[in-house]
C-alpha atoms as a PDB file:
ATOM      1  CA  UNK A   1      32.977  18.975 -48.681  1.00  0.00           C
ATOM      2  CA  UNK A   2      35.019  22.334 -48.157  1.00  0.00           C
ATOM      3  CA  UNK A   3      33.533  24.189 -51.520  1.00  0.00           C
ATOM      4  CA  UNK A   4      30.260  25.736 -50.265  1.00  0.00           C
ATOM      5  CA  UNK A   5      29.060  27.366 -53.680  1.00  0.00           C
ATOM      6  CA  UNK A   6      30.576  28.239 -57.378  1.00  0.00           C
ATOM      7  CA  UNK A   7      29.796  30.733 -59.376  1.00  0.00           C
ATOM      8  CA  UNK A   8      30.490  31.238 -63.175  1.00  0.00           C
ATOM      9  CA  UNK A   9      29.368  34.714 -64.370  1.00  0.00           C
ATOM     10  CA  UNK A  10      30.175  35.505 -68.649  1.00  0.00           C
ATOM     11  CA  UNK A  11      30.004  38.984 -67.924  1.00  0.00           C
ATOM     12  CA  UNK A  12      32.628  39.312 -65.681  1.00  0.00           C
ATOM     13  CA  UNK A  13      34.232  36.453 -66.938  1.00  0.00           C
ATOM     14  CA  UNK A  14      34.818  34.702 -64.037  1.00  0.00           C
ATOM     15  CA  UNK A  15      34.976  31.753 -61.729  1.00  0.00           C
ATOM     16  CA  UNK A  16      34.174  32.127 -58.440  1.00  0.00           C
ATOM     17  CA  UNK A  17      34.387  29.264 -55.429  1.00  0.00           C
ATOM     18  CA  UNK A  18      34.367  29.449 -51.927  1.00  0.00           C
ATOM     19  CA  UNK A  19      35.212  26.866 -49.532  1.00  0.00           C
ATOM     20  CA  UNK A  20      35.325  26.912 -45.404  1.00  0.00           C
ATOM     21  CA  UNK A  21      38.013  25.323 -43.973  1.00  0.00           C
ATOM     22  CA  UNK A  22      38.069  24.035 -39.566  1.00  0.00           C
ATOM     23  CA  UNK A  23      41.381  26.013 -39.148  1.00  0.00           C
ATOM     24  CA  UNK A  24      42.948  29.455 -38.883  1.00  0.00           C
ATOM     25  CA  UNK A  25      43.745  31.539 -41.620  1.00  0.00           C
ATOM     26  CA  UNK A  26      47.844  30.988 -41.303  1.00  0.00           C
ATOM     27  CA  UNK A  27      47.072  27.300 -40.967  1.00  0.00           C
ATOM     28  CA  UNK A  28      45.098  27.545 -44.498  1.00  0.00           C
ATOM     29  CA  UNK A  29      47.782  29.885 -46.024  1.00  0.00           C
ATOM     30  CA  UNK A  30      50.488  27.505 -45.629  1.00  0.00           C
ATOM     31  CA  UNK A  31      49.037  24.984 -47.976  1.00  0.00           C
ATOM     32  CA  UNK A  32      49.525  27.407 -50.894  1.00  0.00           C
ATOM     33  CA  UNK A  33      52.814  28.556 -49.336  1.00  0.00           C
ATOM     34  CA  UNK A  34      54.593  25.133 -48.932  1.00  0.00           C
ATOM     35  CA  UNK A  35      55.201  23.353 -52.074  1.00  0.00           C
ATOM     36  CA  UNK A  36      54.801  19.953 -50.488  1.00  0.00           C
ATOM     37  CA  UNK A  37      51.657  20.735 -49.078  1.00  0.00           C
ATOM     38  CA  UNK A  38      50.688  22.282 -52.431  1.00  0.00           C
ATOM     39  CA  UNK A  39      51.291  18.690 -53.973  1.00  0.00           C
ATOM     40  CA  UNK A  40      48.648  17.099 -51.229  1.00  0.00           C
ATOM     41  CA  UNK A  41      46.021  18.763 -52.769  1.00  0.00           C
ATOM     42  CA  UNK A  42      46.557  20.646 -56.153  1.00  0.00           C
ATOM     43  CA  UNK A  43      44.999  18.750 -58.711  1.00  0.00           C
ATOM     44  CA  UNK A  44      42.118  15.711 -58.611  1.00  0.00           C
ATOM     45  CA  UNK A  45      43.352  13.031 -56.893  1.00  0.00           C
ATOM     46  CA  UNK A  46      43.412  11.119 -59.517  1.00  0.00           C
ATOM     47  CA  UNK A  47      45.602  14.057 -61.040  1.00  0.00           C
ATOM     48  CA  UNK A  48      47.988  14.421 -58.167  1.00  0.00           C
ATOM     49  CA  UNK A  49      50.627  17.688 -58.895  1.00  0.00           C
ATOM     50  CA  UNK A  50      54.563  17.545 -58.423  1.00  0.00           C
ATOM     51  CA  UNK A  51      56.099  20.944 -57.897  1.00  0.00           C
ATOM     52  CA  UNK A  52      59.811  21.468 -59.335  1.00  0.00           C
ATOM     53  CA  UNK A  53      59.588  24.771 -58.784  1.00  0.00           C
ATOM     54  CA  UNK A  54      58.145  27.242 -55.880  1.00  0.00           C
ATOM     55  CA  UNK A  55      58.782  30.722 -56.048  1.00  0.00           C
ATOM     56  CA  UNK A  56      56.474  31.827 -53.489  1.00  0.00           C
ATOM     57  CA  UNK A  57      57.271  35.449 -53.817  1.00  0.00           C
ATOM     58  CA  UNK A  58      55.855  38.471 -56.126  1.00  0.00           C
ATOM     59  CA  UNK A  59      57.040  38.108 -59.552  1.00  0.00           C
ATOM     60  CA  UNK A  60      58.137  33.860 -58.447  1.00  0.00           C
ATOM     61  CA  UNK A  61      57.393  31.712 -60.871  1.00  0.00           C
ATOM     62  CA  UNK A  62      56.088  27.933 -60.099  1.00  0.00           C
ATOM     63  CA  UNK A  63      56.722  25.163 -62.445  1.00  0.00           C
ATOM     64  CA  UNK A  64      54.491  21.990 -61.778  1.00  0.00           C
ATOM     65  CA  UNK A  65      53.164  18.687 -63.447  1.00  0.00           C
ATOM     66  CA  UNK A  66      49.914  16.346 -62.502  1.00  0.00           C
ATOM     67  CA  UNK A  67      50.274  13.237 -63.448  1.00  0.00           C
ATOM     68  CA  UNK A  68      46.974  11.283 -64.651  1.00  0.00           C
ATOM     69  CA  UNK A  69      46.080   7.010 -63.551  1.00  0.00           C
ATOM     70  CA  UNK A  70      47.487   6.328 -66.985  1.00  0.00           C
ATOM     71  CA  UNK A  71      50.588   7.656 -66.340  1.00  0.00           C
ATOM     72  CA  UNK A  72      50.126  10.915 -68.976  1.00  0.00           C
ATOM     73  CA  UNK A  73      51.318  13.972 -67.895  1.00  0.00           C
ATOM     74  CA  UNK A  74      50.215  17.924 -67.755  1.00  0.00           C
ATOM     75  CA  UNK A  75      52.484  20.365 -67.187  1.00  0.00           C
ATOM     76  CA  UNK A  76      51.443  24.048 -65.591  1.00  0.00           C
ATOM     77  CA  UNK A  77      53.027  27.149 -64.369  1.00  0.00           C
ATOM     78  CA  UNK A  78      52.274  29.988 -61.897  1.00  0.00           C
ATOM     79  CA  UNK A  79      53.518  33.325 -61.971  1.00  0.00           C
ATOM     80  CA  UNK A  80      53.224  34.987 -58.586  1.00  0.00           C
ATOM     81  CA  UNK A  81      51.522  38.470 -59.743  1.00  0.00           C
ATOM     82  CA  UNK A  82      50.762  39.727 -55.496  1.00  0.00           C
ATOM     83  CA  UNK A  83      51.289  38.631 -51.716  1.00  0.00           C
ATOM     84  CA  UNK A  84      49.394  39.462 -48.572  1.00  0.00           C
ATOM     85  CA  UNK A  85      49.906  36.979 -46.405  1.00  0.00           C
ATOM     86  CA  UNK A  86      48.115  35.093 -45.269  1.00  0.00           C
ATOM     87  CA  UNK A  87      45.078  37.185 -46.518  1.00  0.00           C
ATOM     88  CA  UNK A  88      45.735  37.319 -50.139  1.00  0.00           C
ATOM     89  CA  UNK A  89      47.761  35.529 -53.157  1.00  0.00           C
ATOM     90  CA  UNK A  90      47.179  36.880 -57.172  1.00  0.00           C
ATOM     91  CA  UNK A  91      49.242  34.670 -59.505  1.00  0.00           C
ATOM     92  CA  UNK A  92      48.844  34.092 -63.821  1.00  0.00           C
ATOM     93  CA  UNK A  93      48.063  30.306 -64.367  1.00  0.00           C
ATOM     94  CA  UNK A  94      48.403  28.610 -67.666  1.00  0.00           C
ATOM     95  CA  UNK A  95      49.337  25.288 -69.287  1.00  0.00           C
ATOM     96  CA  UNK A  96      53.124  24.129 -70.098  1.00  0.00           C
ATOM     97  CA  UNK A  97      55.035  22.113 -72.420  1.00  0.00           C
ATOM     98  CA  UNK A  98      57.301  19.686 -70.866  1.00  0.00           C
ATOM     99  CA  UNK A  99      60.247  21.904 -70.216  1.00  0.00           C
ATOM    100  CA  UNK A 100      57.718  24.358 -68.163  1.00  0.00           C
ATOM    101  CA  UNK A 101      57.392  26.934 -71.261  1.00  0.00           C
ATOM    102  CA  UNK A 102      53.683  28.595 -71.044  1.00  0.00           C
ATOM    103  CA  UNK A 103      51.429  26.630 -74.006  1.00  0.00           C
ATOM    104  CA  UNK A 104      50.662  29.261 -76.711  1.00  0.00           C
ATOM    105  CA  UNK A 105      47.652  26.907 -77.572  1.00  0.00           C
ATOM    106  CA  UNK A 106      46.144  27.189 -74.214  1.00  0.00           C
ATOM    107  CA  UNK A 107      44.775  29.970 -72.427  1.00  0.00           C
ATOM    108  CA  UNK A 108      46.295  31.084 -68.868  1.00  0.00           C
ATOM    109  CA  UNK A 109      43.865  32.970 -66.694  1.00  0.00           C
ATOM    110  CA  UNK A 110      44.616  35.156 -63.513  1.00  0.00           C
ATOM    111  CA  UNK A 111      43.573  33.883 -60.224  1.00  0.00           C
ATOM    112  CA  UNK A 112      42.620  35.826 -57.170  1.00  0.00           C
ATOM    113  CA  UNK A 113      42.881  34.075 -53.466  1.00  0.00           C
ATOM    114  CA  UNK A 114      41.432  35.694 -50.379  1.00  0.00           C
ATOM    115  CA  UNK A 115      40.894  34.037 -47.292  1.00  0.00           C
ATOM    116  CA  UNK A 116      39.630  35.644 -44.264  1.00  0.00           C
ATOM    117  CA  UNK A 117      38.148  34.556 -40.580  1.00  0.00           C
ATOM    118  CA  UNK A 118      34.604  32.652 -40.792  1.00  0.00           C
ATOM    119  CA  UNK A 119      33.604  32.249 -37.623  1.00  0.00           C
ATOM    120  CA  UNK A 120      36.576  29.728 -35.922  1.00  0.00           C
ATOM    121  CA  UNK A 121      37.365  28.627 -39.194  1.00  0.00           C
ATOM    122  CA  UNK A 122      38.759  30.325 -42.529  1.00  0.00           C
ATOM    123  CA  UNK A 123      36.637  31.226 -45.873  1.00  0.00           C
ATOM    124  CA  UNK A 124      39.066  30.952 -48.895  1.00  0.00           C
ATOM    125  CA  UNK A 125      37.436  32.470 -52.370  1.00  0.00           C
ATOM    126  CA  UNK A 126      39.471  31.546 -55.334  1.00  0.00           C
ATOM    127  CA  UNK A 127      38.359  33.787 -58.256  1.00  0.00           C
ATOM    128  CA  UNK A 128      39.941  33.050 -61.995  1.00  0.00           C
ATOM    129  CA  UNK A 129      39.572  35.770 -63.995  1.00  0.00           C
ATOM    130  CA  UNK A 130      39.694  35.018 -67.774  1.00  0.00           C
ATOM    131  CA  UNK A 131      40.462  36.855 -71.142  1.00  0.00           C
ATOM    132  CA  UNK A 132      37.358  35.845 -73.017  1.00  0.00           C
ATOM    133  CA  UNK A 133      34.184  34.008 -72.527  1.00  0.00           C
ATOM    134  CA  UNK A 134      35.644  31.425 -75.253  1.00  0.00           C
ATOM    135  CA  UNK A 135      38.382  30.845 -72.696  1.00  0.00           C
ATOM    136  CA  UNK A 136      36.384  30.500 -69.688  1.00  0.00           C
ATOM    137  CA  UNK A 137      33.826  27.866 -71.399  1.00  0.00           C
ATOM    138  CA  UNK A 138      37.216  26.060 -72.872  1.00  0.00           C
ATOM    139  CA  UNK A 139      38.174  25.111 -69.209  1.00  0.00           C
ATOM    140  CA  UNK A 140      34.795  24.806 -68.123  1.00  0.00           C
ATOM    141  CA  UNK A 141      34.643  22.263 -70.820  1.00  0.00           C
ATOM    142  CA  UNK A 142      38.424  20.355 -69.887  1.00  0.00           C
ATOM    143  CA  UNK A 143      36.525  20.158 -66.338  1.00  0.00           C
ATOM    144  CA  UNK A 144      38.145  23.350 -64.405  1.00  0.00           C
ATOM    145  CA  UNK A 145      35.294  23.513 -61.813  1.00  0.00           C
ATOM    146  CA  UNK A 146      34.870  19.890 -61.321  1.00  0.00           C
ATOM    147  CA  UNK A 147      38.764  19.412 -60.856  1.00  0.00           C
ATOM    148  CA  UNK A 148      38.674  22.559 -58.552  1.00  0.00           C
ATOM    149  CA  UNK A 149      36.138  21.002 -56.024  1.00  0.00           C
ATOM    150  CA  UNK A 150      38.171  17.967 -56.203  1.00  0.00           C
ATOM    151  CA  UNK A 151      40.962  19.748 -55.208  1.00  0.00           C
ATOM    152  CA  UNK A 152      40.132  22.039 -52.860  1.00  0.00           C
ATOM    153  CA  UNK A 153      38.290  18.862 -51.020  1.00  0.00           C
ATOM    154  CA  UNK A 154      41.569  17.293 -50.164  1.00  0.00           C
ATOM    155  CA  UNK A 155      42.891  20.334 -48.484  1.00  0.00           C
ATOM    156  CA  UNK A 156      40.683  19.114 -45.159  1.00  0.00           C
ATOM    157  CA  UNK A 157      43.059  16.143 -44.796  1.00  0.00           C
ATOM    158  CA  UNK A 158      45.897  18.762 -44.459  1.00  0.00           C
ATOM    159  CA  UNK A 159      44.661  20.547 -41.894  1.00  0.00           C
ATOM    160  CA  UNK A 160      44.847  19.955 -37.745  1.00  0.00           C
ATOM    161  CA  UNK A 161      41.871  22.160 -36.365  1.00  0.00           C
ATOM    162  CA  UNK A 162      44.503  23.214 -33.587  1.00  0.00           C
ATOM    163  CA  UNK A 163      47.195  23.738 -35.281  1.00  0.00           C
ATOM    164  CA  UNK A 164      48.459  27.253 -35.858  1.00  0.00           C
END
């Protein structure tokens, strides 16, 4: 399992995980950066995302669905808030209705990526900042860190130790 600790602090309201991937940090970058990769891994696997949209630049916006074993659907968008590739992404995150509009009734959060050398491998910390500690034990609640280390588990079949 990639995710080698979580941390949920109310004061800063925050999120924090860390997973270690076998592979370089452009290798790693590239699943955030390609949206077909992105759909590999974003989401539970029993939650698997479609991407219709992937502005991967500052100020891009990414429309996406997961789709659940029932067949229901939940629609989410990204907007692309800072680049430093491949050492850094910053994007808003929030629920959508089912034309992609941001969910007034659900909170959005901002999430930080870093990822950086460990060792011959790549560390990847994915911090979500949120707006309240009401909104951060909301998602807690819907399953956000549970879905998260599901997620970020699958990104391991993605990657080729010797690839790039």
């Amino acid at each position: 399992m990639p995710v080698t600790s979580v941390y949920k602090d109310s004061q800063t309201l925050t999120l924090t995980l860390v997973a270690e991937f076998a592979a370089r940090v452009e290798r790693v970058w590239r699943v955030w950066e390609d949206p077909r990769q992105l759909e590999r891994w974003w989401g539970p696997p029993t939650w698997p995302a479609t991407f219709e949209q992937h502005d991967f630049t500052v100020g891009g916006r990414s429309l996406y669905h997961m789709t659940g074993p029932d067949g229901d659907k939940s629609h989410g968008w990204w907007q692309i808030t800072a680049i430093d590739a491949p050492h850094r992404l910053e994007f808003d995150d929030g629920f959508a209705d089912d034309n992609g509009e941001p969910s007034s009734d659900m909170p959005s959060f901002h999430c930080v990526v870093t990822l950086e050398p460990a060792g011959s491998g790549t560390r990847m910390t994915t911090v979500s900042h949120f707006a309240s500690v009401e909104q951060l034990e909301q998602l807690l609640s819907m399953g956000m860190e549970e879905g998260m280390r599901e997620a970020m588990s699958q990104i391991d079949g993605l990657l080729v130790p010797t690839a790039g």
